[in-house]
Protein backbone atom coordinates (compact mmCIF):
# COMPACT_ATOMS: atom_id res chain seq x y z
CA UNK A 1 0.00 0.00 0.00
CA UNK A 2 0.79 3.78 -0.70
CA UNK A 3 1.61 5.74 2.33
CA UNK A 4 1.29 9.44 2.68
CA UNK A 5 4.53 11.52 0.94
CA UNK A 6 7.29 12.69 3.11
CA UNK A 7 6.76 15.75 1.62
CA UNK A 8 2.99 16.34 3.78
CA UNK A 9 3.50 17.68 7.07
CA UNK A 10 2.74 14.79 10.34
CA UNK A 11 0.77 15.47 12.08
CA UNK A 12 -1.31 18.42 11.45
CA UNK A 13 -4.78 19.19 12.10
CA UNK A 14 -6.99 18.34 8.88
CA UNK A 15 -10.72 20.19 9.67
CA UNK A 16 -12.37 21.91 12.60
CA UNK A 17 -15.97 22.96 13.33
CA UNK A 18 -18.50 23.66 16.20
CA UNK A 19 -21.70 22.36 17.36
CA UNK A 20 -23.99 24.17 19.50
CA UNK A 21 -25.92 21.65 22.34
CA UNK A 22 -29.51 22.22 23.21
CA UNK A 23 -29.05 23.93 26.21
CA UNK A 24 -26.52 26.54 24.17
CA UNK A 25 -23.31 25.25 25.17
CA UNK A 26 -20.58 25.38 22.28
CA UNK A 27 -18.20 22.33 22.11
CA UNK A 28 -15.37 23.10 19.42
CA UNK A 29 -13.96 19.75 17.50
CA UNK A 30 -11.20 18.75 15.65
CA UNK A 31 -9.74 16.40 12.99
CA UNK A 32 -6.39 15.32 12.55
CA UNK A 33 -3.64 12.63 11.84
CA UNK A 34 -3.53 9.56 14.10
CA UNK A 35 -0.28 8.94 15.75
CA UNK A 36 1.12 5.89 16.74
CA UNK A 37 0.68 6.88 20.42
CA UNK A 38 -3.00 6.49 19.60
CA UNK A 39 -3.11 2.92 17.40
CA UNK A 40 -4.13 0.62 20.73
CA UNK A 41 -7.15 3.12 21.39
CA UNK A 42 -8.74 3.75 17.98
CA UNK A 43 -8.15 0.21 17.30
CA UNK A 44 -10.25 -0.78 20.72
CA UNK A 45 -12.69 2.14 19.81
CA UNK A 46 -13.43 0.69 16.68
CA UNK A 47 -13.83 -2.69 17.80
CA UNK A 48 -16.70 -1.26 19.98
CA UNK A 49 -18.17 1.37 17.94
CA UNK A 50 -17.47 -0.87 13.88
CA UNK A 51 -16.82 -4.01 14.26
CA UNK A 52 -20.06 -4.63 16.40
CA UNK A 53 -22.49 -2.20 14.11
CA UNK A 54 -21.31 -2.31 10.72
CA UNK A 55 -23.20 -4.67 8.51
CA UNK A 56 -19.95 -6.72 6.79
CA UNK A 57 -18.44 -7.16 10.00
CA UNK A 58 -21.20 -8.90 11.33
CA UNK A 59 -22.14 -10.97 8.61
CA UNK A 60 -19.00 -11.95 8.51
CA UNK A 61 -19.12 -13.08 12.28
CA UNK A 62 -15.54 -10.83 13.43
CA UNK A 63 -16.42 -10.41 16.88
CA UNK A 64 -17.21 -13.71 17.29
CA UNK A 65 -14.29 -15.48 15.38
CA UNK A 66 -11.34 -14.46 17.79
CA UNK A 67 -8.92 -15.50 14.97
CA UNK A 68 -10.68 -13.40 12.65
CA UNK A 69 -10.55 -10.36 15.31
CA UNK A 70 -7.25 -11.00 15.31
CA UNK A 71 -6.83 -10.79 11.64
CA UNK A 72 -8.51 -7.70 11.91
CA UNK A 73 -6.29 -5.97 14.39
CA UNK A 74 -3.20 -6.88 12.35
CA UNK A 75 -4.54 -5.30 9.37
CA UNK A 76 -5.43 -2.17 11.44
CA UNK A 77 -2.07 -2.07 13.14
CA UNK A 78 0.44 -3.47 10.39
CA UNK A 79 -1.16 -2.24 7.32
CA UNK A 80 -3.66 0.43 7.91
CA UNK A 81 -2.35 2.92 10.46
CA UNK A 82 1.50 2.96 9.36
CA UNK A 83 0.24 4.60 5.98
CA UNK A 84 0.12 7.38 8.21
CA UNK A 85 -3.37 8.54 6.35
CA UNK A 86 -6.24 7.76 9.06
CA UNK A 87 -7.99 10.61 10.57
CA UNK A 88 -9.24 10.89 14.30
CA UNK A 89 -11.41 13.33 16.10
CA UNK A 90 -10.93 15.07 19.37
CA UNK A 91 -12.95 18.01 21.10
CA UNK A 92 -10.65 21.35 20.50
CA UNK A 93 -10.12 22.88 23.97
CA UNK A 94 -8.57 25.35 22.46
CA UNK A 95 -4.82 24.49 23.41
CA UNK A 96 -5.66 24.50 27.14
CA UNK A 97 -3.84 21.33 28.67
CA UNK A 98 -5.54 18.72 29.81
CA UNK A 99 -4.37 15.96 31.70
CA UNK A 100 -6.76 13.46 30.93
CA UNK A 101 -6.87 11.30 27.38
CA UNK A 102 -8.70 13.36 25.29
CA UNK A 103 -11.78 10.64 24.15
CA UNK A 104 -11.63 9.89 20.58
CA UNK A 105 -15.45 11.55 19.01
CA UNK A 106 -14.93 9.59 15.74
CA UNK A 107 -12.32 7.98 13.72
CA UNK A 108 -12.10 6.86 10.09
CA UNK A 109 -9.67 4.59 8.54
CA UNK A 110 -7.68 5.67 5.33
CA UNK A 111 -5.88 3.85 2.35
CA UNK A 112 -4.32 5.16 -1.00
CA UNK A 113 -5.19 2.52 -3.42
CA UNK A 114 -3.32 2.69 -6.41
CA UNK A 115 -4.20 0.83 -10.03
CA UNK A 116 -2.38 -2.56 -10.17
CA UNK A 117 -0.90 -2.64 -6.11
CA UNK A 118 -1.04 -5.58 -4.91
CA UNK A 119 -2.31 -6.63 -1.10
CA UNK A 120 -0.27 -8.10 1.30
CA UNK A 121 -1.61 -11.58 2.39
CA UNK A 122 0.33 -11.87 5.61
CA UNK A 123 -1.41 -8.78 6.91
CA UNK A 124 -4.74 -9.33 4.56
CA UNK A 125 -8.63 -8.51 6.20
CA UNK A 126 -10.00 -11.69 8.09
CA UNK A 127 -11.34 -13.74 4.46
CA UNK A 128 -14.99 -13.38 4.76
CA UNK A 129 -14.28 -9.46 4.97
CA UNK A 130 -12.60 -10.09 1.72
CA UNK A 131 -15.29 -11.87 0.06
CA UNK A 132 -17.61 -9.14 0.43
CA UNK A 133 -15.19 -6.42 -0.56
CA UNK A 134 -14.24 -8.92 -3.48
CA UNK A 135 -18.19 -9.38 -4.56
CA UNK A 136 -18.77 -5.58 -4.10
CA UNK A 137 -15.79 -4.50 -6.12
CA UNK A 138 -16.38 -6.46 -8.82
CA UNK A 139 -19.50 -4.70 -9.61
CA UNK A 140 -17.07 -1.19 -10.82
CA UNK A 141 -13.63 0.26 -11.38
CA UNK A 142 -13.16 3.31 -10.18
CA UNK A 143 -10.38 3.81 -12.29
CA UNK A 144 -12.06 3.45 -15.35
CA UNK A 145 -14.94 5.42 -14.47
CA UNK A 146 -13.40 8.44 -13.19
CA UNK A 147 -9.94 8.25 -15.75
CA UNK A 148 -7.67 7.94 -12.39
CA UNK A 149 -4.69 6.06 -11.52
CA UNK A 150 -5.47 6.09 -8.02
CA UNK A 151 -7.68 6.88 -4.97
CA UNK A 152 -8.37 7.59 -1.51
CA UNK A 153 -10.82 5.16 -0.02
CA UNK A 154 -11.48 4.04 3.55
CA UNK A 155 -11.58 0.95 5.66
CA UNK A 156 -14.10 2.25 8.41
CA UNK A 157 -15.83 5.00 10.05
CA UNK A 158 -17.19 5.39 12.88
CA UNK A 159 -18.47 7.86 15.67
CA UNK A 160 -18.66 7.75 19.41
CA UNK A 161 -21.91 6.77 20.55
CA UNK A 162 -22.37 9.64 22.82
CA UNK A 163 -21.53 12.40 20.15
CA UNK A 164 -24.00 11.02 17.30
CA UNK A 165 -26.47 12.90 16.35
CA UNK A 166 -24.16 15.61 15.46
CA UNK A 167 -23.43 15.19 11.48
CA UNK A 168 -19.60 14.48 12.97
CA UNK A 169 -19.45 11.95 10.21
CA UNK A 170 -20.36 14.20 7.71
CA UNK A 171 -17.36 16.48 9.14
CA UNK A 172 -14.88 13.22 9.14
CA UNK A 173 -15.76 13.41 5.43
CA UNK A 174 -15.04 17.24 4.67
CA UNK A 175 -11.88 16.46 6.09
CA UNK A 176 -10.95 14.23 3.65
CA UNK A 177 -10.81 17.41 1.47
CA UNK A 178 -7.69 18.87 2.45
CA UNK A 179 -6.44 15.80 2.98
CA UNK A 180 -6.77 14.60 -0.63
CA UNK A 181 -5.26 17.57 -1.93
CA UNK A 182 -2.29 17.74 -0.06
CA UNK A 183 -0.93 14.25 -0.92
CA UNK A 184 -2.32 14.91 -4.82
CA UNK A 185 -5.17 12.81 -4.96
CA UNK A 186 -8.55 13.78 -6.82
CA UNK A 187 -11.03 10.99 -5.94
CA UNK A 188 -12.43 9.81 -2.71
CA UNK A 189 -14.29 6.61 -2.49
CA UNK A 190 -16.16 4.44 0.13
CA UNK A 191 -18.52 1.72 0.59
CA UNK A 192 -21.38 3.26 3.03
CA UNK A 193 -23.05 0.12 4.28
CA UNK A 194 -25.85 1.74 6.37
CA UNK A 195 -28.26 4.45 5.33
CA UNK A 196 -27.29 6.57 8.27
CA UNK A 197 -23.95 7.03 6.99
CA UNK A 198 -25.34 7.47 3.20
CA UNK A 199 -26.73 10.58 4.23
CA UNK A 200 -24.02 11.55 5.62
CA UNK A 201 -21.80 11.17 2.66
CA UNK A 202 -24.54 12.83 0.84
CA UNK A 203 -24.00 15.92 2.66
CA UNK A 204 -20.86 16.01 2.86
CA UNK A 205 -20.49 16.22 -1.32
CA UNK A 206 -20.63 12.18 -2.24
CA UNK A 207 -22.77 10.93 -5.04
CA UNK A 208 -23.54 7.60 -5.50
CA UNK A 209 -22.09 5.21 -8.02
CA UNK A 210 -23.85 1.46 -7.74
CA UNK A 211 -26.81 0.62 -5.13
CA UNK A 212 -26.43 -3.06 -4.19
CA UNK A 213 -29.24 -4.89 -2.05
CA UNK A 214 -27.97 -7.16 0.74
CA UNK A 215 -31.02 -9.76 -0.30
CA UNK A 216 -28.40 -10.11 -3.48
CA UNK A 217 -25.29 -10.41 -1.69
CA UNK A 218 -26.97 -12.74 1.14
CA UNK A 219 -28.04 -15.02 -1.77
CA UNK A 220 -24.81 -14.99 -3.71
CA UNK A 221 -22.49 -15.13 -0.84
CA UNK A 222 -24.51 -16.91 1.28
CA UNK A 223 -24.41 -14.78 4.41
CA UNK A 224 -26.62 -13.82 6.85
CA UNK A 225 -26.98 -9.84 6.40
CA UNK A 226 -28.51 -7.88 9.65
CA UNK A 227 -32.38 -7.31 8.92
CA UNK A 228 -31.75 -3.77 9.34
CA UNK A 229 -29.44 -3.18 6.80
CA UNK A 230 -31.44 -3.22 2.93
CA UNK A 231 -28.83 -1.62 0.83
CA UNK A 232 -25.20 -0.58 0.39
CA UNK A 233 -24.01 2.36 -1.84
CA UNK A 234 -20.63 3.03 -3.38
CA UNK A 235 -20.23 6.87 -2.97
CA UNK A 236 -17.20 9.11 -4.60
CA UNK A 237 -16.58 12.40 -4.28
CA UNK A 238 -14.10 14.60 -6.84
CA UNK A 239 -11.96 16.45 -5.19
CA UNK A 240 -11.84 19.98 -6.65
């Protein structure tokens, strides 16, 4: 995989923004690079807030399978986070120290896919994570469709239960702005496997690309989908 250029500044903050409560307090946010200080916690705060919610990982039975968790975590760790492209938000207190561990509001995982790369198998997703991806990707080419050599795409997002509610995800994905242009990339793609998060993407500038029903991948992969979840969307966004 492609990691971000020496030439782009680590870390640096990518996106802030404000959100006003009901009872008028102002809580200030931020969005920046993860740091390897910070790979144990986003990794446990995504195996509580993805792994157990998101649609493929439970078909695919990952908190359940502890060599499949496991398989997980070493993709996270060894393949994922050392591109040095994941993104992680924080409340902004405005540079005031704190002496607590700032709790992490949301976090997204990155990757620069480039045409022809080839994966890693040692460090590979757990193989019924792959299956899916494998089944879903084979449906379009981003390449060919938007005249690119290569990407940004994603390998999970997720927010803090106790900030949703917010349209934080929406802001995860405005950050992916600046990002893209710094390190020169003009496309940003994703799989949004819930239709919370499609709306989200929507508003943050990402049109869709294929609709898929999870009654056809259920059949053809024979999985067991949750009955929540009717439909994925592939979603891009061109980065202006």
């Amino acid at each position: 995989m492609v990691g971000r250029p020496a030439s782009v500044e680590f870390p640096q903050v990518w996106r802030r923004f404000e959100r006003t409560l009901p009872d008028g307090t102002v809580k200030k946010f931020k969005i920046q690079d993860v740091t390897e200080d910070m790979y144990d916690d986003v990794m446990f705060f995504m195996e509580e807030n993805f792994l157990k919610e998101e649609p493929f990982t439970l078909a695919a039975g990952i908190i359940e399978n502890q060599k499949a968790l496991e398989q997980m975590h070493n993709f996270w760790r060894n393949e994922v986070l050392p591109l040095r492209l994941s993104i992680v938000c924080f409340e902004d207190y405005d540079g005031f120290r704190t002496f607590m561990k700032p709790e992490i509001v949301a976090f997204n995982f990155l990757i620069h896919s480039v045409k022809g790369q080839k994966k890693d198998k040692k460090n590979a997703e757990p193989s019924e994570i792959g299956r899916i991806l494998q089944e879903v990707d084979s449906r379009f080419n981003i390449y060919n469709l938007h005249q690119v050599k290569e990407y940004l795409t994603a390998a999970g997002l997720a927010v803090n239960k106790e900030y949703r509610g917010m349209n934080i995800g929406a802001e995860m994905l405005h950050a992916r702005t600046p990002l893209c242009k710094a390190i020169g990339i003009r496309v940003t793609e994703t799989i949004f496997s819930a239709v919370g998060s499609q709306v989200l993407a929507s508003k943050a500038g990402f049109e869709t690309l294929i609709e898929i029903k999870y009654d056809d991948l259920a059949e053809k992969l024979k999985l067991k989908f949750p009955d929540s979840a009717k439909t994925l969307k592939v979603m891009t966004k061109i980065i202006d």
